[in-house]
Protein backbone atom coordinates (compact mmCIF):
# COMPACT_ATOMS: atom_id res chain seq x y z
CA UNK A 1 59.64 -17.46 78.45
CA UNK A 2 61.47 -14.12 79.32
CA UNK A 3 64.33 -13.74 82.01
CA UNK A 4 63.29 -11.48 85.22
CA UNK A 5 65.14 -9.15 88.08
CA UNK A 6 63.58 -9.30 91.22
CA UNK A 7 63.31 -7.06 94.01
CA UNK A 8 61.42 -7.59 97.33
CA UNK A 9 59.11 -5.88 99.44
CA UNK A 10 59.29 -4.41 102.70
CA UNK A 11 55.99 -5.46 104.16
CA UNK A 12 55.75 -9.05 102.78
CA UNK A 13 57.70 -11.57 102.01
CA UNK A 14 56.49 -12.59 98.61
CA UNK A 15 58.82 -11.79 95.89
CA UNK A 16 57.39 -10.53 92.90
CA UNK A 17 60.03 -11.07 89.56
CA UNK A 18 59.31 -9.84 86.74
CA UNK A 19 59.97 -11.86 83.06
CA UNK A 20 60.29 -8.35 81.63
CA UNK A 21 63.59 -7.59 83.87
CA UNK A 22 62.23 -5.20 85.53
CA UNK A 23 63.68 -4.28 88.95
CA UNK A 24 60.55 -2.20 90.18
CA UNK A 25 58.29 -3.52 92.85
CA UNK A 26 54.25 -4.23 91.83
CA UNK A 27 52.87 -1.42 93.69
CA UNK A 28 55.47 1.54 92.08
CA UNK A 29 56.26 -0.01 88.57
CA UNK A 30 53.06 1.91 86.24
CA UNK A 31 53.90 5.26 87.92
CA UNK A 32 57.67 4.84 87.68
CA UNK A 33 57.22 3.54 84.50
CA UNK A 34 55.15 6.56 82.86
CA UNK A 35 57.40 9.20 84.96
CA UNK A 36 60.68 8.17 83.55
CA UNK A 37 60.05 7.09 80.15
CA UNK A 38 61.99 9.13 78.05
CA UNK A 39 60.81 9.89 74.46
CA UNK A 40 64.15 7.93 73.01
CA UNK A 41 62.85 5.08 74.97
CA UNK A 42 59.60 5.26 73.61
CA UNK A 43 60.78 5.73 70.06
CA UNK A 44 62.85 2.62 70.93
CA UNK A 45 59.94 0.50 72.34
CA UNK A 46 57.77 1.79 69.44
CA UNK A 47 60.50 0.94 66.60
CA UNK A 48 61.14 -2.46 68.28
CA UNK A 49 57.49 -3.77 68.30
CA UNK A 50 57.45 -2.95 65.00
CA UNK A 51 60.51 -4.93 64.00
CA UNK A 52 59.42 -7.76 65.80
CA UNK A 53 55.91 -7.51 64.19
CA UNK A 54 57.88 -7.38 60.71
CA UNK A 55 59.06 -10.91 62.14
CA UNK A 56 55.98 -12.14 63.08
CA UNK A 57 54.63 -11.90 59.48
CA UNK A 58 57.50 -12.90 57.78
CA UNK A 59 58.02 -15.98 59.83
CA UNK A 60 54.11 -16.55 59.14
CA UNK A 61 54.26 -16.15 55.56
CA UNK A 62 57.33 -18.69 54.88
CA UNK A 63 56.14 -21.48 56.92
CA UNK A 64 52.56 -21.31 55.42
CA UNK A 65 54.47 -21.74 52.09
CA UNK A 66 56.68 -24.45 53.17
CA UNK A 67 53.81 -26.67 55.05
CA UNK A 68 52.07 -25.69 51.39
CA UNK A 69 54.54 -26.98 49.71
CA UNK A 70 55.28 -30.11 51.58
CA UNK A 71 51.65 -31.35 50.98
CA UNK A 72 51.72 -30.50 47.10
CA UNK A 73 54.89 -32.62 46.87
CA UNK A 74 53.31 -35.38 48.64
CA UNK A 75 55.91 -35.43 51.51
CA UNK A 76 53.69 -34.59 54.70
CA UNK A 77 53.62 -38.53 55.28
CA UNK A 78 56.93 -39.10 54.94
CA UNK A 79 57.99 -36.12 56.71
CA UNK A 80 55.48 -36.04 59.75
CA UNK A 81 57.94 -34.23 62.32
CA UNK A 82 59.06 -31.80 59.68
CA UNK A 83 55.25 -30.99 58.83
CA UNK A 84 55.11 -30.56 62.36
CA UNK A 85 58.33 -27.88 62.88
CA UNK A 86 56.63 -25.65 60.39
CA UNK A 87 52.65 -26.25 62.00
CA UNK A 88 54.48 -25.11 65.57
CA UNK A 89 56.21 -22.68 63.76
CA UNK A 90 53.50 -21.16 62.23
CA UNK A 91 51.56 -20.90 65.35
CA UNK A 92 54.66 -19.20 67.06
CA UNK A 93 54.89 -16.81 64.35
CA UNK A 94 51.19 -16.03 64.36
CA UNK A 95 51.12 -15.25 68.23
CA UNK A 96 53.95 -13.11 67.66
CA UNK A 97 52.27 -10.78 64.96
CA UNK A 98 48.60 -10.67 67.08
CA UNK A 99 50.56 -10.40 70.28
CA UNK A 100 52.71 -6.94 69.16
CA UNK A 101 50.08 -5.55 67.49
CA UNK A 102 48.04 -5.32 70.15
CA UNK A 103 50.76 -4.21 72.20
CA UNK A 104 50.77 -1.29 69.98
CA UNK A 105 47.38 -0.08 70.79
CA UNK A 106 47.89 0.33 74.43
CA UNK A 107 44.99 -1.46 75.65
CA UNK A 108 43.47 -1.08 79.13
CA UNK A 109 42.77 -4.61 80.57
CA UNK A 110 40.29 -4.59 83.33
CA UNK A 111 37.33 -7.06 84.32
CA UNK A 112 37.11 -10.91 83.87
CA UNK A 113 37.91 -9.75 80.06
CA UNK A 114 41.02 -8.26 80.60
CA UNK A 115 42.39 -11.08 82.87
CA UNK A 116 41.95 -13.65 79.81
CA UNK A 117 43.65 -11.43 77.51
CA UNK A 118 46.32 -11.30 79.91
CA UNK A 119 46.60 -15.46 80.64
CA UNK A 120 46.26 -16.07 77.23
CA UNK A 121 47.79 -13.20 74.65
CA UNK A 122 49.35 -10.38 76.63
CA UNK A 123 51.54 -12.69 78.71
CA UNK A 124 53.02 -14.19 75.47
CA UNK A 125 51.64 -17.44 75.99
CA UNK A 126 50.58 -18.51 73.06
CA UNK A 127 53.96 -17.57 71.74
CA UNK A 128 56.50 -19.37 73.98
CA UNK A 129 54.15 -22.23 73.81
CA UNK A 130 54.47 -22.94 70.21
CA UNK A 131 58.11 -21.47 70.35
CA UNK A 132 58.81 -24.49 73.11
CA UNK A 133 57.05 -27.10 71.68
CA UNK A 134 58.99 -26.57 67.76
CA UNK A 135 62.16 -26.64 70.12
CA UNK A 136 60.74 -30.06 71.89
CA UNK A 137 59.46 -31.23 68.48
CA UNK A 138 63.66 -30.18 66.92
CA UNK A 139 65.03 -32.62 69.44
CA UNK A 140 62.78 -35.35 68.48
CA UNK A 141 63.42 -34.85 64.55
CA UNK A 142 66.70 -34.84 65.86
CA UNK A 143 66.59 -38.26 67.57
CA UNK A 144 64.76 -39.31 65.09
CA UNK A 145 67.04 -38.88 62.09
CA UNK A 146 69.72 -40.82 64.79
CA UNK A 147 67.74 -44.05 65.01
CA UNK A 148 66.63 -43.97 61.53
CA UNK A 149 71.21 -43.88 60.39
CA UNK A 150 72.61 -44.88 63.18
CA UNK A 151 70.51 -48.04 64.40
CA UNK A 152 68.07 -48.41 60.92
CA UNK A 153 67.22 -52.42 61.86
CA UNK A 154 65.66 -51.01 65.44
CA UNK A 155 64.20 -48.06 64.75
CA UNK A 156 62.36 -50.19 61.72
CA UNK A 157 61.43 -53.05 64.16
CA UNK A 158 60.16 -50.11 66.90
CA UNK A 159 60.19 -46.73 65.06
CA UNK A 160 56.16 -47.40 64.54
CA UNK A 161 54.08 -44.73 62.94
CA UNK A 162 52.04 -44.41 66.21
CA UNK A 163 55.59 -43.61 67.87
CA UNK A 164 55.94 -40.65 65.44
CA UNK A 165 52.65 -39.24 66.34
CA UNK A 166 53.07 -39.73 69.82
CA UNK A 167 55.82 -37.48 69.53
CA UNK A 168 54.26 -34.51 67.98
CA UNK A 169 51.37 -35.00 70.31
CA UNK A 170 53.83 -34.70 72.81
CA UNK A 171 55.39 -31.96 71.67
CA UNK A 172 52.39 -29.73 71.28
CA UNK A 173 50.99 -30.89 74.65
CA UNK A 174 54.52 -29.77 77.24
CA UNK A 175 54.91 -26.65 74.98
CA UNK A 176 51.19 -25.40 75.77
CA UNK A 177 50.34 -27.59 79.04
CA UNK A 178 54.15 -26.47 80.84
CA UNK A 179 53.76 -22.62 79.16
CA UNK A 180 50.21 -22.26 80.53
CA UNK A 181 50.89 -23.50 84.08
CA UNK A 182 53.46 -20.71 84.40
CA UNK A 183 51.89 -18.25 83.13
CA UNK A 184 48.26 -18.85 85.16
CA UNK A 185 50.58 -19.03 87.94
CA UNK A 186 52.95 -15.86 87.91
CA UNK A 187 51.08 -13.73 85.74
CA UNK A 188 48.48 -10.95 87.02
CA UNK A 189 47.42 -7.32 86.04
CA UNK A 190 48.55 -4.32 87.28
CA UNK A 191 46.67 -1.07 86.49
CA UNK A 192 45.57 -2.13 83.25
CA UNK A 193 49.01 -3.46 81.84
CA UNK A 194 49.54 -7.48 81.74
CA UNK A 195 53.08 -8.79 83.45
CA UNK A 196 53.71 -12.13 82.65
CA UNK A 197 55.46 -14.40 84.49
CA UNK A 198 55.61 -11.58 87.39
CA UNK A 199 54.68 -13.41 90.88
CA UNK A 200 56.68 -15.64 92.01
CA UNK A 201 56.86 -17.75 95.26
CA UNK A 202 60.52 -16.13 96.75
CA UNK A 203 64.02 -15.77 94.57
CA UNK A 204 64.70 -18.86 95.11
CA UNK A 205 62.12 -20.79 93.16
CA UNK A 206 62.63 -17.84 90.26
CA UNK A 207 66.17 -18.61 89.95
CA UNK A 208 65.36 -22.67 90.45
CA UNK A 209 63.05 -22.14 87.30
CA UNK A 210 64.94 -19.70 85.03
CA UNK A 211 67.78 -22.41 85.79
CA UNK A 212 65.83 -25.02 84.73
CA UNK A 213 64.16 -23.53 81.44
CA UNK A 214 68.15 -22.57 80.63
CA UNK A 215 69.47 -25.88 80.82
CA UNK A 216 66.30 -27.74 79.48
CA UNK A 217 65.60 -25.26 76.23
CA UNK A 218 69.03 -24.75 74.81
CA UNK A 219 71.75 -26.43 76.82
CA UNK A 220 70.02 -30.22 76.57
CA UNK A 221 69.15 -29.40 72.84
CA UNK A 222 72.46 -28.49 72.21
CA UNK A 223 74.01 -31.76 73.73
CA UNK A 224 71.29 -33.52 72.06
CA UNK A 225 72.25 -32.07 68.22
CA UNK A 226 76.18 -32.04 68.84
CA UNK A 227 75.72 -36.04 69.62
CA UNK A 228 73.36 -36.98 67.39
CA UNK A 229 74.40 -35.54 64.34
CA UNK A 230 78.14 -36.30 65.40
CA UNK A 231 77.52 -40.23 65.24
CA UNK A 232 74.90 -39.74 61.74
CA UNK A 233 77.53 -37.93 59.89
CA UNK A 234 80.04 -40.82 61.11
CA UNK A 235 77.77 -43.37 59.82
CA UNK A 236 77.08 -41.68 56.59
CA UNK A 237 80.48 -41.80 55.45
CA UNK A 238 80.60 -45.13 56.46
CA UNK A 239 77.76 -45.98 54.07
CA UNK A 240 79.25 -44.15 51.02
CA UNK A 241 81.74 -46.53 51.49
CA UNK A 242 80.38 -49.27 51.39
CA UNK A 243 78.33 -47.97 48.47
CA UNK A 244 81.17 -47.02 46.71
CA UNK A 245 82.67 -50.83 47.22
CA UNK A 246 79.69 -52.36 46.21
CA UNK A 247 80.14 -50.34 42.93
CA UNK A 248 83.35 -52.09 42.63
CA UNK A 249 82.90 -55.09 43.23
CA UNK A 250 79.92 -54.76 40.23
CA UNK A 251 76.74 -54.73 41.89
CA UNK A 252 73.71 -54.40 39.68
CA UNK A 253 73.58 -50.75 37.67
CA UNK A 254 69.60 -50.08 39.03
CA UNK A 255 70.51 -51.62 42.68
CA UNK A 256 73.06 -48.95 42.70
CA UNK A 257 71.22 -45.78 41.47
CA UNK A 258 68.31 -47.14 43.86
CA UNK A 259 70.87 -47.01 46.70
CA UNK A 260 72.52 -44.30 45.98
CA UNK A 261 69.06 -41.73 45.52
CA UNK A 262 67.88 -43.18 48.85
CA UNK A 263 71.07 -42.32 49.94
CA UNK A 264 71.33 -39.00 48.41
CA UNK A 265 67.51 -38.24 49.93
CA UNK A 266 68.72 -39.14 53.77
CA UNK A 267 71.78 -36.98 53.36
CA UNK A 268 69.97 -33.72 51.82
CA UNK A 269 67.49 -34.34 54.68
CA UNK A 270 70.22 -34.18 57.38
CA UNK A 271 72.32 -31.42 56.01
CA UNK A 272 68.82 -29.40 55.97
CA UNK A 273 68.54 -30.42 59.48
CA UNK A 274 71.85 -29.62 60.43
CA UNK A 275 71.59 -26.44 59.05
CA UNK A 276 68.39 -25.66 60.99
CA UNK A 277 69.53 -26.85 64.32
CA UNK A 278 73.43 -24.78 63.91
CA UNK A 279 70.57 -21.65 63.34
CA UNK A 280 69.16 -22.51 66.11
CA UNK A 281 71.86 -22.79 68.40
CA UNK A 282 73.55 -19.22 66.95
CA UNK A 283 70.17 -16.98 66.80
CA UNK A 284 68.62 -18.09 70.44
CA UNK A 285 72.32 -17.78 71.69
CA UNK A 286 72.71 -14.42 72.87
CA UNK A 287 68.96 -14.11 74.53
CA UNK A 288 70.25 -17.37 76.64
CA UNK A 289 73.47 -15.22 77.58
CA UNK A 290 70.83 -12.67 78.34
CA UNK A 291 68.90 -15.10 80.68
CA UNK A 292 71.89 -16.15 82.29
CA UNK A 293 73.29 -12.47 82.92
CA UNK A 294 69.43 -12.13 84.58
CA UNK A 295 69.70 -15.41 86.95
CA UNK A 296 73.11 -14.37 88.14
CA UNK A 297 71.91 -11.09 88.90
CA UNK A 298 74.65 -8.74 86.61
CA UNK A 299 74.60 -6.58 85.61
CA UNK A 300 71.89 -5.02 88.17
CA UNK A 301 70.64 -2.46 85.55
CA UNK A 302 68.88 -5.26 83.49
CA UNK A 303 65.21 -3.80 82.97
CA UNK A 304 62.56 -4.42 80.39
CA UNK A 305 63.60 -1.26 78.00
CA UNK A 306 67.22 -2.41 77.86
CA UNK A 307 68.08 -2.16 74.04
CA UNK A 308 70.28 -5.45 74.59
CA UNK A 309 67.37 -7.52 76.18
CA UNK A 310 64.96 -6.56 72.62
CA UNK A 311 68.17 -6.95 70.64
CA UNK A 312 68.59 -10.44 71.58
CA UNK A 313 64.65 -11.23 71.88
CA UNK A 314 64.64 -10.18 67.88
CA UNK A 315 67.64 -12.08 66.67
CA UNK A 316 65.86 -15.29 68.78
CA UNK A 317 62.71 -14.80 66.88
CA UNK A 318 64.47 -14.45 63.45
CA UNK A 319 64.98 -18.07 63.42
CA UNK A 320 61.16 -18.65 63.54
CA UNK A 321 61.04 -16.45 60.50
CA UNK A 322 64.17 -17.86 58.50
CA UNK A 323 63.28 -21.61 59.29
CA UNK A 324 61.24 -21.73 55.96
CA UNK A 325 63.79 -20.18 53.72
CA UNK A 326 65.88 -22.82 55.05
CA UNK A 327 63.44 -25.47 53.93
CA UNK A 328 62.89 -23.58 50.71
CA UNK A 329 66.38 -23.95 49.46
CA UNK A 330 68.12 -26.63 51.16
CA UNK A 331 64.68 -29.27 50.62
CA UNK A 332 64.34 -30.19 47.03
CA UNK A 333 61.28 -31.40 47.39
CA UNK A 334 59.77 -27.59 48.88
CA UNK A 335 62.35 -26.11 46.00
CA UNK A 336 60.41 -27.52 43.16
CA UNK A 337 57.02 -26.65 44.55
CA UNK A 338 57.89 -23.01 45.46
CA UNK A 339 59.55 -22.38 41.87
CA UNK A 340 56.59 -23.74 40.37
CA UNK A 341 54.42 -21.51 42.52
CA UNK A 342 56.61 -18.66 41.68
CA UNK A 343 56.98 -19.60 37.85
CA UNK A 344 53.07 -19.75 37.72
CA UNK A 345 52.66 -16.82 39.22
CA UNK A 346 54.70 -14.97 36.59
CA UNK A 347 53.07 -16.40 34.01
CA UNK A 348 49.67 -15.42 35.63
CA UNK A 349 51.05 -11.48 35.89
CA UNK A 350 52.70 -11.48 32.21
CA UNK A 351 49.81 -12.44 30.92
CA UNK A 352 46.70 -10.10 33.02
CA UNK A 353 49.82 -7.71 31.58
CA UNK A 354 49.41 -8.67 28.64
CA UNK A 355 45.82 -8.71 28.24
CA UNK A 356 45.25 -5.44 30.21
CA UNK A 357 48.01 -4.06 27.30
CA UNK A 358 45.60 -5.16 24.40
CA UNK A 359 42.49 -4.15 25.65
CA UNK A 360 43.87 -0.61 26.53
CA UNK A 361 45.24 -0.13 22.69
C-alpha cells in the first residue's frame, strides 16, 4: 500500500488519487510525465529500482535459508508462526524482485493481457499482500508468545494446534483477500503504464482509507508489541526467580537444568522476537511519517519521483531483507544449521581446490 495526493477534475466529480503521490490528473499525467522528466530524475528512478531490486533478492535469499534451516533443525513444528514470517516473507521479497524488474523494461500494457499484469504485478499487489499478511502474521506471533508466558495454564487448555493454523490461514487470507479488493478497485491503466491504487470514490473515502491502513498496519502493531512484550519480560523475571529459589531451596540437579534450558529456549525466542518487532517499528517508521505527511496534505509537492518518498519505501523494505539475518544469529537453532551449511560448503570448495590443484600438476 502506497500513500497518494489527489487532485480533482473540472468536469466530474470523481476524484482520482494516486498511491504514487502524484498530484496530476488521469487525463494529463503520461504527457506531463514524459515532458518534465529530467535526466537526474531518471538517473534517480533508474538507480532506485535497482536498489530496491538489490533488496528484493537479498531479502529472497535469507529467508529461503532461514525457512531451510528451520526444517533441517526440526523446528518448523514447533515454530509454525515463525515458519510462517519467513514463507510471507519470502513471497514479499519475491514480488518485489519480479515486480522492479519488470518495471525496468518499460512495458506497454494494453488488451485483456495488460489489465492482469496491472491487477496482479504492476500494481504491487502481490507485494503489499505478503508484506501485510507477515505484519498480520508478527502480531499474532506476538500474541502468541503473550499467552504462551503470561497465561501458560490457558493458552495450554485453548492454545490448540488448529488455533495456530487458523492463524496463519488467516493471515495469508486478509493480506491477499483485503490487498486485492483495493487494488481491483482503484487500480486501472493509463496509456500503457499501470497506477495502482489510482481511482478512488471522492477525498474523502481516500483519506478514510489511508487513515485506516495507518492506524491498523503500524500504530495497532505497535500498541500490540509495546504491551505484550512489556507484561512477558515482567513475567520472565518473575520466573528466574522463582527458578533461582527453587535452586535454593535444593530442588533436584536434572529438574533444574530441565527448567532452566526450557527456560533459556523461551527467552532466546523472545529476545529474537523483540528484536524483530523494534526493526520493524524503526525501518517502516519513516514511510508511515511519509503516509501521514500525504493524508494531511503537506507538504503539497509530494509526487511519485520525490527522493524522500523512495528513500523511505527502501529503508521499509530493508526489514523484509534483514528479517533472516536476524533469525540467523539471534536463533540458535537456524545458527547451527547455517554454520554447518557454510562449514560444508568450505570443505566442498577446499577440496574441488584441491583436486583441481593435483590434477593440473
Amino acid at each position: 500500500m502506497q500513500p497518494a495526493h489527489s487532485m480533482a477534475e473540472e468536469s466530474s466529480t470523481t476524484w482520482n488519487l494516486s498511491v504514487a503521490m502524484t498530484t496530476m490528473n488521469a487525463e494529463k499525467m503520461s504527457t506531463t510525465d514524459a515532458n518534465s522528466k529530467t535526466s537526474l530524475s531518471s538517473n534517480f528512478e533508474f538507480y532506485s529500482t535497482i536498489a530496491v531490486v538489490v533488496v528484493g533478492f537479498v531479502g529472497m535469499v535469507g529467508n529461503a535459508l532461514v525457512l531451510y534451516a528451520l526444517f533441517a533443525s526440526k523446528q518448523h513444528k514447533k515454530l509454525i508462526l515463525i515458519v510462517n514470517q519467513n514463507a510471507l516473507d519470502l513471497v514479499s521479497s519475491f514480488s518485489l524482485l519480479l515486480i522492479y524488474i519488470l518495471k525496468l523494461y518499460n512495458i506497454y500494457l494494453s488488451g485483456t493481457l495488460g489489465y492482469w499484469l496491472c491487477m496482479l504485478i504492476f500494481s504491487e499487489n502481490f507485494m503489499w499482500s505478503g508484506t501485510n499478511g507477515a505484519t498480520i502474521n508478527l502480531a499474532a506471533i506476538t500474541i502468541d508468545r503473550y499467552l504462551k508466558v503470561v497465561h501458560p495454564v490457558w493458552s495450554r487448555k485453548w492454545l490448540r494446534p488448529w488455533v495456530i493454523y487458523l492463524g496463519v490461514a488467516f493471515s495469508w487470507l486478509a493480506g491477499i483477500g483485503y490487498n486485492t479488493v483495493v487494488v481491483f478497485v482503484t487500480s486501472i491503466v493509463i496509456d500503457g503504464i499501470c497506477y495502482g491504487y489510482y481511482n478512488f470514490v471522492s477525498d474523502v473515502q481516500y483519506r478514510a482509507y489511508l487513515g485506516w491502513y495507518i492506524a491498523s498496519f503500524y500504530f495497532v502493531i505497535l500498541v500490540i508489541f509495546t504491551f505484550c512484550y512489556g507484561r512477558i519480560l515482567v513475567a520472565v523475571r518473575r520466573q528466574a526467580r522463582v527458578m533461582a529459589a527453587h535452586s535454593a531451596t535444593g530442588t533436584s540437579t536434572a529438574q533444574t537444568q530441565a527448567q532452566a534450558q526450557a527456560h533459556h529456549i523461551q527467552s532466546n525466542v523472545i529476545k529474537t522476537m523483540v528484536l524483530v518487532s523494534a526493526f520493524y517499528a524503526i525501518t517502516w517508521g519513516p514511510a508511515n511519517v511519509y503516509y501521514v505527511l500525504a493524508l494531511l496534505n503537506y507538504p503539497q509537492e509530494l509526487t511519485a519521483n520525490d527522493s524522500r518518498y523512495y528513500a523511505t519505501l527502501f529503508v521499509g523494505f530493508l526489514y523484509t531483507s534483514a528479517n533472516p539475518f536476524i533469525y540467523a544469529t539471534k536463533f540458535n537453532p537456524v545458527r547451527k544449521v547455517l554454520k554447518n551449511l557454510i562449514f560444508c560448503r568450505n570443505q566442498w570448495v577446499n577440496k574441488t581446490f584441491v583436486k583441481t590443484k593435483t590434477d593440473t600438476f
